[in-house]
PDB file of N, CA and C in Angstrom:
ATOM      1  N   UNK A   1      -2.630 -27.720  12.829  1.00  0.00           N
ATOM      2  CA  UNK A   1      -2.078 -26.598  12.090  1.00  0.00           C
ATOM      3  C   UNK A   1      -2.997 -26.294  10.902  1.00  0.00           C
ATOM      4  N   UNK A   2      -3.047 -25.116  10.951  1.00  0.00           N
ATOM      5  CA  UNK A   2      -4.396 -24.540   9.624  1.00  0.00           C
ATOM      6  C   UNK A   2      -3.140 -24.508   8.148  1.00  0.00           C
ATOM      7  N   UNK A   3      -3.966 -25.539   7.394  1.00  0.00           N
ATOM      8  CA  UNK A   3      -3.526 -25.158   6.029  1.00  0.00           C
ATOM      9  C   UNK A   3      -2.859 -23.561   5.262  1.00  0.00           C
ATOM     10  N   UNK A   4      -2.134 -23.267   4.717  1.00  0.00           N
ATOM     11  CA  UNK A   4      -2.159 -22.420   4.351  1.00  0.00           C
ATOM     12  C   UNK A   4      -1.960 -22.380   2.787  1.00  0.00           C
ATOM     13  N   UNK A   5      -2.033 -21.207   1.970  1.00  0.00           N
ATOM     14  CA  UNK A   5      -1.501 -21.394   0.558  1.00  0.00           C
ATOM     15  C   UNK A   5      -0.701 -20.630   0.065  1.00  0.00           C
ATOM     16  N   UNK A   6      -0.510 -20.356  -1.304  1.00  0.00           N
ATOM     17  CA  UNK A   6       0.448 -19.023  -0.868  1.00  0.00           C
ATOM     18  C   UNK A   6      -0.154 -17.946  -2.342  1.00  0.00           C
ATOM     19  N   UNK A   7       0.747 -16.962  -1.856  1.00  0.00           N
ATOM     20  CA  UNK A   7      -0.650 -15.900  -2.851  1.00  0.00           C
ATOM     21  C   UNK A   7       0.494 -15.354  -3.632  1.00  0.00           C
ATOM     22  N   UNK A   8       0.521 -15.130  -4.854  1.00  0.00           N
ATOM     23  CA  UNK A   8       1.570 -13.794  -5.611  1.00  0.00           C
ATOM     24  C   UNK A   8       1.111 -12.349  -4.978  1.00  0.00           C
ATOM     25  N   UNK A   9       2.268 -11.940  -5.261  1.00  0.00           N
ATOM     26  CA  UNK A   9       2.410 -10.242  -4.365  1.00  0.00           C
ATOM     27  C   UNK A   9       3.052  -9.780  -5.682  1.00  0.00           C
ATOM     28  N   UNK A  10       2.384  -8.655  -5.724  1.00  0.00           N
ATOM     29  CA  UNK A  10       3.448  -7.499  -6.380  1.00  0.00           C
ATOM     30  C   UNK A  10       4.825  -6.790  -6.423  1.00  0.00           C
ATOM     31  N   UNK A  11       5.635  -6.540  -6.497  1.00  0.00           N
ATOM     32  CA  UNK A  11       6.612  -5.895  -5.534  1.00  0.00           C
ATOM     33  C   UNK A  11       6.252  -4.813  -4.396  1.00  0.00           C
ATOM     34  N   UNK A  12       5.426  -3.830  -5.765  1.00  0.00           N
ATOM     35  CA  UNK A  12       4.509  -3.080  -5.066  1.00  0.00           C
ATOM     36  C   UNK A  12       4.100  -2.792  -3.651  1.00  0.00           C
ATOM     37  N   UNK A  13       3.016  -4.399  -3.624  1.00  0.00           N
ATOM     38  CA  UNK A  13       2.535  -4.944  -2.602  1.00  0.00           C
ATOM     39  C   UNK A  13       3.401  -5.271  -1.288  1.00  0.00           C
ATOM     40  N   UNK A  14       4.595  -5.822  -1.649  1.00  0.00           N
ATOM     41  CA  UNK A  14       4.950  -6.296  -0.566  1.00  0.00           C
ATOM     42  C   UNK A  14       5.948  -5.014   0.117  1.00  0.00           C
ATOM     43  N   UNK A  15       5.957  -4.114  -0.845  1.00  0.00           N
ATOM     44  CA  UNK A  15       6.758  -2.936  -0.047  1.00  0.00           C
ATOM     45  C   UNK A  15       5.605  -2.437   0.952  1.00  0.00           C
ATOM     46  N   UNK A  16       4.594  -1.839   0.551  1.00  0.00           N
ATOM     47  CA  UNK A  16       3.711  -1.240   1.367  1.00  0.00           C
ATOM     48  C   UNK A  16       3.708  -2.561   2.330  1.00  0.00           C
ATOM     49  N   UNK A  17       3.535  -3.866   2.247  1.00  0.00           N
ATOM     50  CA  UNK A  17       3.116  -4.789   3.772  1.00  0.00           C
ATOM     51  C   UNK A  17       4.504  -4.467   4.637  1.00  0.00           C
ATOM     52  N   UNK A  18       5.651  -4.455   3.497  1.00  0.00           N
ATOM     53  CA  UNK A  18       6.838  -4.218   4.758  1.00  0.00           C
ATOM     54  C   UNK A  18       6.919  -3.295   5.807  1.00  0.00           C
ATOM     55  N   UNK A  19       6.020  -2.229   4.911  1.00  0.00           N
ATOM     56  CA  UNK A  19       6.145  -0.721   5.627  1.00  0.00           C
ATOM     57  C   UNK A  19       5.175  -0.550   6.704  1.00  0.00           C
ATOM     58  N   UNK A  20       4.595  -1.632   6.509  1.00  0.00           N
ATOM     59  CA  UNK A  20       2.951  -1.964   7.759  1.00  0.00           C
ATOM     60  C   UNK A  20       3.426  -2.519   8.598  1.00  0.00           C
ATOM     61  N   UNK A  21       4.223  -3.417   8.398  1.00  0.00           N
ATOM     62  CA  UNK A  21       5.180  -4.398   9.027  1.00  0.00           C
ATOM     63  C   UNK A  21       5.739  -4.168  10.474  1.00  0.00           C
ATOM     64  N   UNK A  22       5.889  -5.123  11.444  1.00  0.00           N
ATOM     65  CA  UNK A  22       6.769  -4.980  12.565  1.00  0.00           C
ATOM     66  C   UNK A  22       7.685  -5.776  12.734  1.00  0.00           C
ATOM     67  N   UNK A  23       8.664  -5.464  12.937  1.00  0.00           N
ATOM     68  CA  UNK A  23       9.869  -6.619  13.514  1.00  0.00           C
ATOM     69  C   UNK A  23       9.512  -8.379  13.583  1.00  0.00           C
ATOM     70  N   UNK A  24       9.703  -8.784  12.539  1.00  0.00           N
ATOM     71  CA  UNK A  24       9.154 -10.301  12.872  1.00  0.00           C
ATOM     72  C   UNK A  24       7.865 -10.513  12.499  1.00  0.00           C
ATOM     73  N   UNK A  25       7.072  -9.689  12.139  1.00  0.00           N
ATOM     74  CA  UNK A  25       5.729 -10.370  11.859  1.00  0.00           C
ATOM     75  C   UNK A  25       6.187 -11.006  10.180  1.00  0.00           C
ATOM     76  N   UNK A  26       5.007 -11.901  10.168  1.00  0.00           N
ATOM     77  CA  UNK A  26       4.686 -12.503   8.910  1.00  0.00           C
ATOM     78  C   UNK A  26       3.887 -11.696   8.382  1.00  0.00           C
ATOM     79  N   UNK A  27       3.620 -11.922   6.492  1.00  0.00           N
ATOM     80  CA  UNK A  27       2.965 -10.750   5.861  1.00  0.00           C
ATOM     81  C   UNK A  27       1.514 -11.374   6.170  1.00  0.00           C
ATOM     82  N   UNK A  28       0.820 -12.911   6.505  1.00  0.00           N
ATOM     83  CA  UNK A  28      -0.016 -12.700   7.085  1.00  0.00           C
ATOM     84  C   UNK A  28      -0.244 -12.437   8.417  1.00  0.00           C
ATOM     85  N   UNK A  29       0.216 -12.094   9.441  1.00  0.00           N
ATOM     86  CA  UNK A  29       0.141 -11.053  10.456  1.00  0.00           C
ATOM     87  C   UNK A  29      -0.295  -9.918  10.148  1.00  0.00           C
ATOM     88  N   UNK A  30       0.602  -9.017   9.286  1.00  0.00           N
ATOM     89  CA  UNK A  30       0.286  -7.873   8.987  1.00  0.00           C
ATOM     90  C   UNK A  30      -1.134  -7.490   8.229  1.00  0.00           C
ATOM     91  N   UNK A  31      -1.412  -8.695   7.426  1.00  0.00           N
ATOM     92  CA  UNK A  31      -2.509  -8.566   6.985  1.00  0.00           C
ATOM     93  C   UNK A  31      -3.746  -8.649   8.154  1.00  0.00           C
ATOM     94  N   UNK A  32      -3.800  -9.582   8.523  1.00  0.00           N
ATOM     95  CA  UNK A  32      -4.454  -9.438   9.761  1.00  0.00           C
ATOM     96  C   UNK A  32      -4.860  -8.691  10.746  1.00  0.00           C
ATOM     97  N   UNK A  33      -3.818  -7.905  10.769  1.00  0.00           N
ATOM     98  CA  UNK A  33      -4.142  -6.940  12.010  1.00  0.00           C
ATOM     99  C   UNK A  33      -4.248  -5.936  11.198  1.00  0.00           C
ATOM    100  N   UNK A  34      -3.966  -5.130   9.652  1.00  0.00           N
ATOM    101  CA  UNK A  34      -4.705  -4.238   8.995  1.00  0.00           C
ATOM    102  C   UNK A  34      -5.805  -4.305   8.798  1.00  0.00           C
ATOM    103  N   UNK A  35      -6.551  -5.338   8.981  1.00  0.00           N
ATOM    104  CA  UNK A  35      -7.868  -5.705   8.270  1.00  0.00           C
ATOM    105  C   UNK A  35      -8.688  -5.554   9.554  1.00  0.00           C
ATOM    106  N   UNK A  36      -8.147  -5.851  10.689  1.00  0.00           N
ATOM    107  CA  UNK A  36      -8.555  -5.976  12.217  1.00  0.00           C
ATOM    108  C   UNK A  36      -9.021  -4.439  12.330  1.00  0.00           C
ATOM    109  N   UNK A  37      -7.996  -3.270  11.907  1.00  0.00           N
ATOM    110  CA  UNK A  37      -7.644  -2.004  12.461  1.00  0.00           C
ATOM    111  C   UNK A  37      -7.949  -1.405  11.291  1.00  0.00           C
ATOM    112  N   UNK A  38      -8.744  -2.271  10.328  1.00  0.00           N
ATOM    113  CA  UNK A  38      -9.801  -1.294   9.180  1.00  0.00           C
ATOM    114  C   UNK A  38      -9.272  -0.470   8.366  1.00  0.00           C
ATOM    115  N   UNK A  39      -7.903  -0.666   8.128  1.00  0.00           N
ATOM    116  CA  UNK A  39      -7.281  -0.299   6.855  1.00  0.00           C
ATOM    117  C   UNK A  39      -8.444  -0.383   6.166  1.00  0.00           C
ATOM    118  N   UNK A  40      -7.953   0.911   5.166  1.00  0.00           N
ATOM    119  CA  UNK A  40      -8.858   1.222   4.206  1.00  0.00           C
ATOM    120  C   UNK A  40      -8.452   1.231   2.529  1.00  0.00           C
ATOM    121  N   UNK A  41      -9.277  -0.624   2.494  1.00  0.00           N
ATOM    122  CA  UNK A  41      -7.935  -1.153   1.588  1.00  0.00           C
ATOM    123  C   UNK A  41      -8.264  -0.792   0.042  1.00  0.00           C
ATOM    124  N   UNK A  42      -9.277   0.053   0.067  1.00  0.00           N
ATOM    125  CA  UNK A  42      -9.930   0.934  -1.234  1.00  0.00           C
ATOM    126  C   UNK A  42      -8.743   2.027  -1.542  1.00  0.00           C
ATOM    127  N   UNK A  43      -8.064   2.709  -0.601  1.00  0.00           N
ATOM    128  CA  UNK A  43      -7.249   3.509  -0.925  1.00  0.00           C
ATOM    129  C   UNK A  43      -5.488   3.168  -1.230  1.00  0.00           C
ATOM    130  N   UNK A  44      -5.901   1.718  -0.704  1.00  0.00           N
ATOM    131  CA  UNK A  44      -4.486   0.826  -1.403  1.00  0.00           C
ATOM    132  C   UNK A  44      -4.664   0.554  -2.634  1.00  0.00           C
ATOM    133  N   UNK A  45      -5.796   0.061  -3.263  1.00  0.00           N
ATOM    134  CA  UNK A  45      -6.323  -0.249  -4.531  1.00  0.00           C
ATOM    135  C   UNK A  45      -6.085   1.253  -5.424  1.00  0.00           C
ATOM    136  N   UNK A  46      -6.647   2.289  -4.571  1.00  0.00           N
ATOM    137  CA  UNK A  46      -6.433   3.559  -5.799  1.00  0.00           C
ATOM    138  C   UNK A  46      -4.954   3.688  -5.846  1.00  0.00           C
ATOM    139  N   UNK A  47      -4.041   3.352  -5.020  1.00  0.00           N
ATOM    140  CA  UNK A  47      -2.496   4.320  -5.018  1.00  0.00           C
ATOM    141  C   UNK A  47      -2.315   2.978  -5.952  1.00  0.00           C
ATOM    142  N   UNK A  48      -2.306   2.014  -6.281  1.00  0.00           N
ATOM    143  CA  UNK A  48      -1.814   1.017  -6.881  1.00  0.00           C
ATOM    144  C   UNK A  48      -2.012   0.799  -8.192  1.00  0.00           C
ATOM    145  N   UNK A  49      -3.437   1.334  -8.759  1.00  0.00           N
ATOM    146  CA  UNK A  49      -3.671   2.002  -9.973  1.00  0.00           C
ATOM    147  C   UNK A  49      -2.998   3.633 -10.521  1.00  0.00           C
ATOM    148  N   UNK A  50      -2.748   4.207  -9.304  1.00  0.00           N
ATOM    149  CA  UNK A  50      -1.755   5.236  -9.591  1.00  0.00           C
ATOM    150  C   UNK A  50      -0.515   4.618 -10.357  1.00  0.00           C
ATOM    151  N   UNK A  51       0.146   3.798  -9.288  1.00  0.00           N
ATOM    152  CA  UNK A  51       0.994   3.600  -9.374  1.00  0.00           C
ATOM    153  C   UNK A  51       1.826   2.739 -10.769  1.00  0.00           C
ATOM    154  N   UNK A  52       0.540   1.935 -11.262  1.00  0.00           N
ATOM    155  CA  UNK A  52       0.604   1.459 -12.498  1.00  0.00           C
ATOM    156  C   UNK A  52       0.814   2.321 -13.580  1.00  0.00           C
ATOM    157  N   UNK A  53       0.662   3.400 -13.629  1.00  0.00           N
ATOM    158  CA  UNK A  53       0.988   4.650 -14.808  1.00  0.00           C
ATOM    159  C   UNK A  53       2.468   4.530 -14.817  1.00  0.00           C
ATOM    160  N   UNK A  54       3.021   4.380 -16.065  1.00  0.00           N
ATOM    161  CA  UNK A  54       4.101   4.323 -16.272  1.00  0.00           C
ATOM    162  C   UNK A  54       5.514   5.307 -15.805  1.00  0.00           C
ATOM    163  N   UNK A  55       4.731   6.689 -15.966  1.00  0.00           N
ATOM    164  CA  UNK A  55       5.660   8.497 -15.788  1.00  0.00           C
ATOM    165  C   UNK A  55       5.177   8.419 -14.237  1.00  0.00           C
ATOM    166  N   UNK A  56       5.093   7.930 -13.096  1.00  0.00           N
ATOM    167  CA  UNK A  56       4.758   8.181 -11.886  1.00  0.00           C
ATOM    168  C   UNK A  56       5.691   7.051 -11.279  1.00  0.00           C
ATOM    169  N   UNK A  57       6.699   8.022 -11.013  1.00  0.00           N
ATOM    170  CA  UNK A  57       7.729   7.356 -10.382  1.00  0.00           C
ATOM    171  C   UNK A  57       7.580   7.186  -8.871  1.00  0.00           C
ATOM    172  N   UNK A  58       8.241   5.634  -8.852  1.00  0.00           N
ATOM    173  CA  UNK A  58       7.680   4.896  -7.614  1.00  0.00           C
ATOM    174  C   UNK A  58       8.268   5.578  -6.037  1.00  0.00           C
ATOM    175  N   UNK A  59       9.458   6.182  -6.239  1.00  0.00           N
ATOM    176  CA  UNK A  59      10.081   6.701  -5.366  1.00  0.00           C
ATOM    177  C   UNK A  59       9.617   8.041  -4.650  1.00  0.00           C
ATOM    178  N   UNK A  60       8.726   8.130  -4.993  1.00  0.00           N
ATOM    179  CA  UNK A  60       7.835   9.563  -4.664  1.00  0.00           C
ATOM    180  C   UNK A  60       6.684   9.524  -3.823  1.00  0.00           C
ATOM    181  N   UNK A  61       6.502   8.010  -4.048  1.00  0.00           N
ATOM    182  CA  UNK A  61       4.976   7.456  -2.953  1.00  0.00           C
ATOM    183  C   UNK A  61       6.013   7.071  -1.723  1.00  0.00           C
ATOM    184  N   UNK A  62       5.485   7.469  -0.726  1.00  0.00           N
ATOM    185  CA  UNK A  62       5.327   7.613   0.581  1.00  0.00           C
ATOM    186  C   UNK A  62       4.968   6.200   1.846  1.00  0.00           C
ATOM    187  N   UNK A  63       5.527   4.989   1.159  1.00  0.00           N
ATOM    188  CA  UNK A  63       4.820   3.914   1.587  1.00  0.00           C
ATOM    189  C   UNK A  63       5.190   3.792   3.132  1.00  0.00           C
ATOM    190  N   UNK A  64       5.813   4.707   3.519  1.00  0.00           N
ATOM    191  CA  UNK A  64       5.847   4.440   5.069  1.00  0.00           C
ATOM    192  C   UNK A  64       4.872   5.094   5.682  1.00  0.00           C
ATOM    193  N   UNK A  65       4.151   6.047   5.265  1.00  0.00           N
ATOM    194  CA  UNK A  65       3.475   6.736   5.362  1.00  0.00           C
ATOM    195  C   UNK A  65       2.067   6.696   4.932  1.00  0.00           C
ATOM    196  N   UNK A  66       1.955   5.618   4.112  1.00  0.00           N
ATOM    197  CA  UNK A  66       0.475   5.337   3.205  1.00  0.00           C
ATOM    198  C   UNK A  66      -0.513   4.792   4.443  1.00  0.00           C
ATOM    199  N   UNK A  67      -0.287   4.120   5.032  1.00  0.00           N
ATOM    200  CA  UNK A  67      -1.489   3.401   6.060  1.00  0.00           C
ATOM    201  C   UNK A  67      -1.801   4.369   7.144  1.00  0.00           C
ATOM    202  N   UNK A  68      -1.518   5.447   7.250  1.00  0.00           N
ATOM    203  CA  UNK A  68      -1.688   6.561   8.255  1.00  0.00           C
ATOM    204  C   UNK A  68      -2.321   8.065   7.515  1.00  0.00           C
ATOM    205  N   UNK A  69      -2.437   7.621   6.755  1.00  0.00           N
ATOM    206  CA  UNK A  69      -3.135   8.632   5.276  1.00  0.00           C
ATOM    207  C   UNK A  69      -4.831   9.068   5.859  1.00  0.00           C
ATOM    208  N   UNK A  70      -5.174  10.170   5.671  1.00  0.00           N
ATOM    209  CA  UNK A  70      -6.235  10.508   5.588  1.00  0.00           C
ATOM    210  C   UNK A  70      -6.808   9.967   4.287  1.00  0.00           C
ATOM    211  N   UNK A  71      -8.402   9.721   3.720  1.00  0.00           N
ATOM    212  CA  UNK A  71      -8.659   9.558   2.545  1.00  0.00           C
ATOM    213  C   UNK A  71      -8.246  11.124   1.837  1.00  0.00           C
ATOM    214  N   UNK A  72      -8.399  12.424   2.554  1.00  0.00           N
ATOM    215  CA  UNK A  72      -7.703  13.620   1.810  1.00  0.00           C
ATOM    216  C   UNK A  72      -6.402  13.756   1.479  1.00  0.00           C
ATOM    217  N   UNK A  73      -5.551  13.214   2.266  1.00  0.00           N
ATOM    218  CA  UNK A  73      -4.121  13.423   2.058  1.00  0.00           C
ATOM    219  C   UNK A  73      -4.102  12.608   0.636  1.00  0.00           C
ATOM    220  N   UNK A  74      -4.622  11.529   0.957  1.00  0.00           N
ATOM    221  CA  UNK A  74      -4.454  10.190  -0.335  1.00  0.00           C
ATOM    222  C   UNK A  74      -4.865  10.535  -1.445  1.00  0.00           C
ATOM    223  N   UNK A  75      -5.964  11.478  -1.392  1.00  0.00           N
ATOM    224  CA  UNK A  75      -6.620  12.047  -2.717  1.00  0.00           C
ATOM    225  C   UNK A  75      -5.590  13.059  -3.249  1.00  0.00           C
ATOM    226  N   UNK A  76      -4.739  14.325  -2.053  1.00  0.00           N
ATOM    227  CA  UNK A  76      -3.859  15.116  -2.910  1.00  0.00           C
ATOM    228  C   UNK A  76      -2.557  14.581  -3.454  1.00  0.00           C
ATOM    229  N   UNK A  77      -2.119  13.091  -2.829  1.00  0.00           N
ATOM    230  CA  UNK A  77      -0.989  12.490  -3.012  1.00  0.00           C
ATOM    231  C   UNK A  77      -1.230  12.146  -4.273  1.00  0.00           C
ATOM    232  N   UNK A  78      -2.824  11.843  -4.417  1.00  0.00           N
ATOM    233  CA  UNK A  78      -3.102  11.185  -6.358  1.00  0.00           C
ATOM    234  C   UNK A  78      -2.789  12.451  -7.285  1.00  0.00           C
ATOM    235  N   UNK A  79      -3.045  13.503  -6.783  1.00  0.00           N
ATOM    236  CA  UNK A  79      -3.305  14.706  -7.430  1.00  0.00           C
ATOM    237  C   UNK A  79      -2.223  15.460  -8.185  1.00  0.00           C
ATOM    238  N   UNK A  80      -1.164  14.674  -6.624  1.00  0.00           N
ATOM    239  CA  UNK A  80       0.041  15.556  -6.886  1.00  0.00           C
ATOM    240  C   UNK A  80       1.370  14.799  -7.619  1.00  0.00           C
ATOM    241  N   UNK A  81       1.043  13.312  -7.547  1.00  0.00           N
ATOM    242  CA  UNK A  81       1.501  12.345  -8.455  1.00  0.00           C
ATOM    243  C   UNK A  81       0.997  12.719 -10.082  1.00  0.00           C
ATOM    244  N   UNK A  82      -0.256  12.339 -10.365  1.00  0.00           N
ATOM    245  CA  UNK A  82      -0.791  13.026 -11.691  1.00  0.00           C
ATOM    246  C   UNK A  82      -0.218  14.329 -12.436  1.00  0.00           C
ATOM    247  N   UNK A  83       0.103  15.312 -11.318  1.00  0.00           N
ATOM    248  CA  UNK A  83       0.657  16.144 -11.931  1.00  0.00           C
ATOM    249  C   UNK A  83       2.431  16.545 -12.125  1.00  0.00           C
ATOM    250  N   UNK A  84       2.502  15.739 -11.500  1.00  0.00           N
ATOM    251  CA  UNK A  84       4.137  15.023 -12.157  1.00  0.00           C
ATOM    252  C   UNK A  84       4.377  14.455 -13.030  1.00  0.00           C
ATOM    253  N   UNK A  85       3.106  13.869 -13.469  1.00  0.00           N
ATOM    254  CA  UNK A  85       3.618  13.111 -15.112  1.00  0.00           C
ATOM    255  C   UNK A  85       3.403  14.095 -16.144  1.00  0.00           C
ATOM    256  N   UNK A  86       2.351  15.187 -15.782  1.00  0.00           N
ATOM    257  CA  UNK A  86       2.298  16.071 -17.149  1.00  0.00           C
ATOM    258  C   UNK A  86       3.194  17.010 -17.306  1.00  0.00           C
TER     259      UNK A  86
END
């Protein structure tokens, strides 16, 4: 049996893995097979710095929907978040 360790998650984080998620997998599964299928984990990193802005309410991101994102959609989702806080 391979060692394992265990990692802190965000809440954040673990909503979007849920939403990646299938019936029964483990969150390393899911990781796995995103990383396999080239998630593009630069644009998890930007929505997550979005998401850290305080006036950008969390209920508005789309996390069922984030891993199926164009990098354009993801760019107007930043755009259109940003302009909800002003």
């Amino acid at each position: 049996m391979e060692k394992t360790t265990t990692v802190r998650l965000r809440p954040s984080t673990v909503r979007v893995l849920k939403a990646l998620g299938r019936k029964g997998e483990t969150y390393d599964q899911i990781i796995r097979r995103c990383i396999a299928a080239g998630i593009d984990l630069d644009l998890l990193k930007r929505l997550r710095e979005a998401e850290e802005e305080p006036s950008i309410p969390e209920d508005r991101i789309p996390w069922d929907k984030l891993y199926r994102m164009s990098e354009k959609e993801f760019d107007e989702l930043l755009k259109e978040l940003a302009s909800a806080r002003d």
